[in-house]
C-alpha atoms as a PDB file:
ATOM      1  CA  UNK A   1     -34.526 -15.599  63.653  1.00  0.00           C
ATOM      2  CA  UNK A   2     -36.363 -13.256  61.673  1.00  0.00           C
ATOM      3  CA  UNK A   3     -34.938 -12.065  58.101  1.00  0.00           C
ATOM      4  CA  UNK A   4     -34.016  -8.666  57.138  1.00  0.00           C
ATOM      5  CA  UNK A   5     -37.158  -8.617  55.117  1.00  0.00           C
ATOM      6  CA  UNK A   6     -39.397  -9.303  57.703  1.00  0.00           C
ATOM      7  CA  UNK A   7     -37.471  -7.086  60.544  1.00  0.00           C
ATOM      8  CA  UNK A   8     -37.564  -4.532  57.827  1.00  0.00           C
ATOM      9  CA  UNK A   9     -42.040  -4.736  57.514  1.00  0.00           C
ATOM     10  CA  UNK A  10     -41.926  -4.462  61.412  1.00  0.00           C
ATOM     11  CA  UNK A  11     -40.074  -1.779  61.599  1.00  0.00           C
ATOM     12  CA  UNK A  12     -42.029  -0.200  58.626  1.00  0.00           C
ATOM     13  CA  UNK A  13     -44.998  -0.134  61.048  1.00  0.00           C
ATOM     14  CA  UNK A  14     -43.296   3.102  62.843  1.00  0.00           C
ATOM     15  CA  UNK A  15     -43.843   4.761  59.978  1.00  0.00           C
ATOM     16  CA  UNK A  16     -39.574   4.815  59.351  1.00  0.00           C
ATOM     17  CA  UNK A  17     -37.695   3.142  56.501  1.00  0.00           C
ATOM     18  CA  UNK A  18     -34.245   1.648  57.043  1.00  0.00           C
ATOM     19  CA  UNK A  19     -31.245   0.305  55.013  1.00  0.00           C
ATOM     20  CA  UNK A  20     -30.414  -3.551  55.204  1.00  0.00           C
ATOM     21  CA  UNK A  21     -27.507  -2.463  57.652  1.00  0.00           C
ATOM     22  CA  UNK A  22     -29.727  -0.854  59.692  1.00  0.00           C
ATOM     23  CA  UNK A  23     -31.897  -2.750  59.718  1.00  0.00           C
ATOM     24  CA  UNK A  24     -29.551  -5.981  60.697  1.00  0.00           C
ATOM     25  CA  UNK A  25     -28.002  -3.810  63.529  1.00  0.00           C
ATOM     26  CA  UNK A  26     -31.374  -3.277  64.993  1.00  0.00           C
ATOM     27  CA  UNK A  27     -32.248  -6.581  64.450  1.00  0.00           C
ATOM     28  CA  UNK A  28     -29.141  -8.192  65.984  1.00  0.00           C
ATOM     29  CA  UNK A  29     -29.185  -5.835  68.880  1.00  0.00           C
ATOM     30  CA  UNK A  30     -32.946  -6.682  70.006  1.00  0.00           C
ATOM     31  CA  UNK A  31     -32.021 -10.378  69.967  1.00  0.00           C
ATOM     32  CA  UNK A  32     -28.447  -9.724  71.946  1.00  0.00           C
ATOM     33  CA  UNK A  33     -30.723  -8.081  74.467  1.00  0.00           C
ATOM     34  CA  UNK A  34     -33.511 -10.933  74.495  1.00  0.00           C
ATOM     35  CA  UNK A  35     -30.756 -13.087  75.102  1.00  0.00           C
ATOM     36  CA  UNK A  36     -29.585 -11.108  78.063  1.00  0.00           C
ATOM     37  CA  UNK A  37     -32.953 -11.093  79.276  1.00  0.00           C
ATOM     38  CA  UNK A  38     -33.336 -15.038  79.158  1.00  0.00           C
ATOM     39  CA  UNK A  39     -30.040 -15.559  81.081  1.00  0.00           C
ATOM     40  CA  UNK A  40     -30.953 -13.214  83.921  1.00  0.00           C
ATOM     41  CA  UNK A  41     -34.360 -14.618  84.043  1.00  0.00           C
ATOM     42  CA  UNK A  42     -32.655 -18.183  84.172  1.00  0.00           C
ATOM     43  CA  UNK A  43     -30.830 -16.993  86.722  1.00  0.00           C
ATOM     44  CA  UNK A  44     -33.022 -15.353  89.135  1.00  0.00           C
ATOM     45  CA  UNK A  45     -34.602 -18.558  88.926  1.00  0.00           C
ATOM     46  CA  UNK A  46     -31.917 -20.956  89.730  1.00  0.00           C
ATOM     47  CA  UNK A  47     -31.133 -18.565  93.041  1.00  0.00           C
ATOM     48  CA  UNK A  48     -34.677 -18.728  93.944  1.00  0.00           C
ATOM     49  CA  UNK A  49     -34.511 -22.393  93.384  1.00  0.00           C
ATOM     50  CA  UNK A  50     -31.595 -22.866  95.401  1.00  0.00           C
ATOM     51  CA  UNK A  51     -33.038 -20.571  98.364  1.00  0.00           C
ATOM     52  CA  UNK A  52     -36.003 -23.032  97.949  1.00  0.00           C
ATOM     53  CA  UNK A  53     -33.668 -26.196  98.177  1.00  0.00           C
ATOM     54  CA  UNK A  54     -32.328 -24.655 101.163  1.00  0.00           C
ATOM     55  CA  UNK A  55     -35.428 -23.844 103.429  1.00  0.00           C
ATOM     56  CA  UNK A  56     -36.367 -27.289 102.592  1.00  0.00           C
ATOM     57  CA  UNK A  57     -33.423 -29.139 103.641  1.00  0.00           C
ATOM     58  CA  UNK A  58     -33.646 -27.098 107.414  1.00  0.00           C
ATOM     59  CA  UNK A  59     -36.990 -28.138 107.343  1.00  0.00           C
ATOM     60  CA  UNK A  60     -36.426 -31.816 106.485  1.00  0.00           C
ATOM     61  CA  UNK A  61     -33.340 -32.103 108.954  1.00  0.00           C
END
């Protein structure tokens, strides 16, 4: 996880300054929605897996 230091130089880039709560909410919300990401990723590939699994079993028997 990046610091509030480092979130802070990022977000300096935009040309915008924040406060260390600011910058923390930002910082925690981007990962809250990378982590949302990652599980529906995960999932989409489990269900593809499993449709997969299941054209191979009619095929095998």
């Amino acid at each position: 996880m990046l610091n509030i230091k480092e979130c802070r130089e990022l977000l300096k880039e935009k040309g915008k300054t924040y406060n260390d709560d600011q910058v923390q909410a930002i910082r925690d919300f981007l990962y809250n929605l990378a982590r949302i990401n990652v599980q529906y990723i995960k999932e989409k590939l489990r269900q593809n897996e499993q449709k997969g699994n299941i054209v191979h079993k009619s095929i095998n028997g």
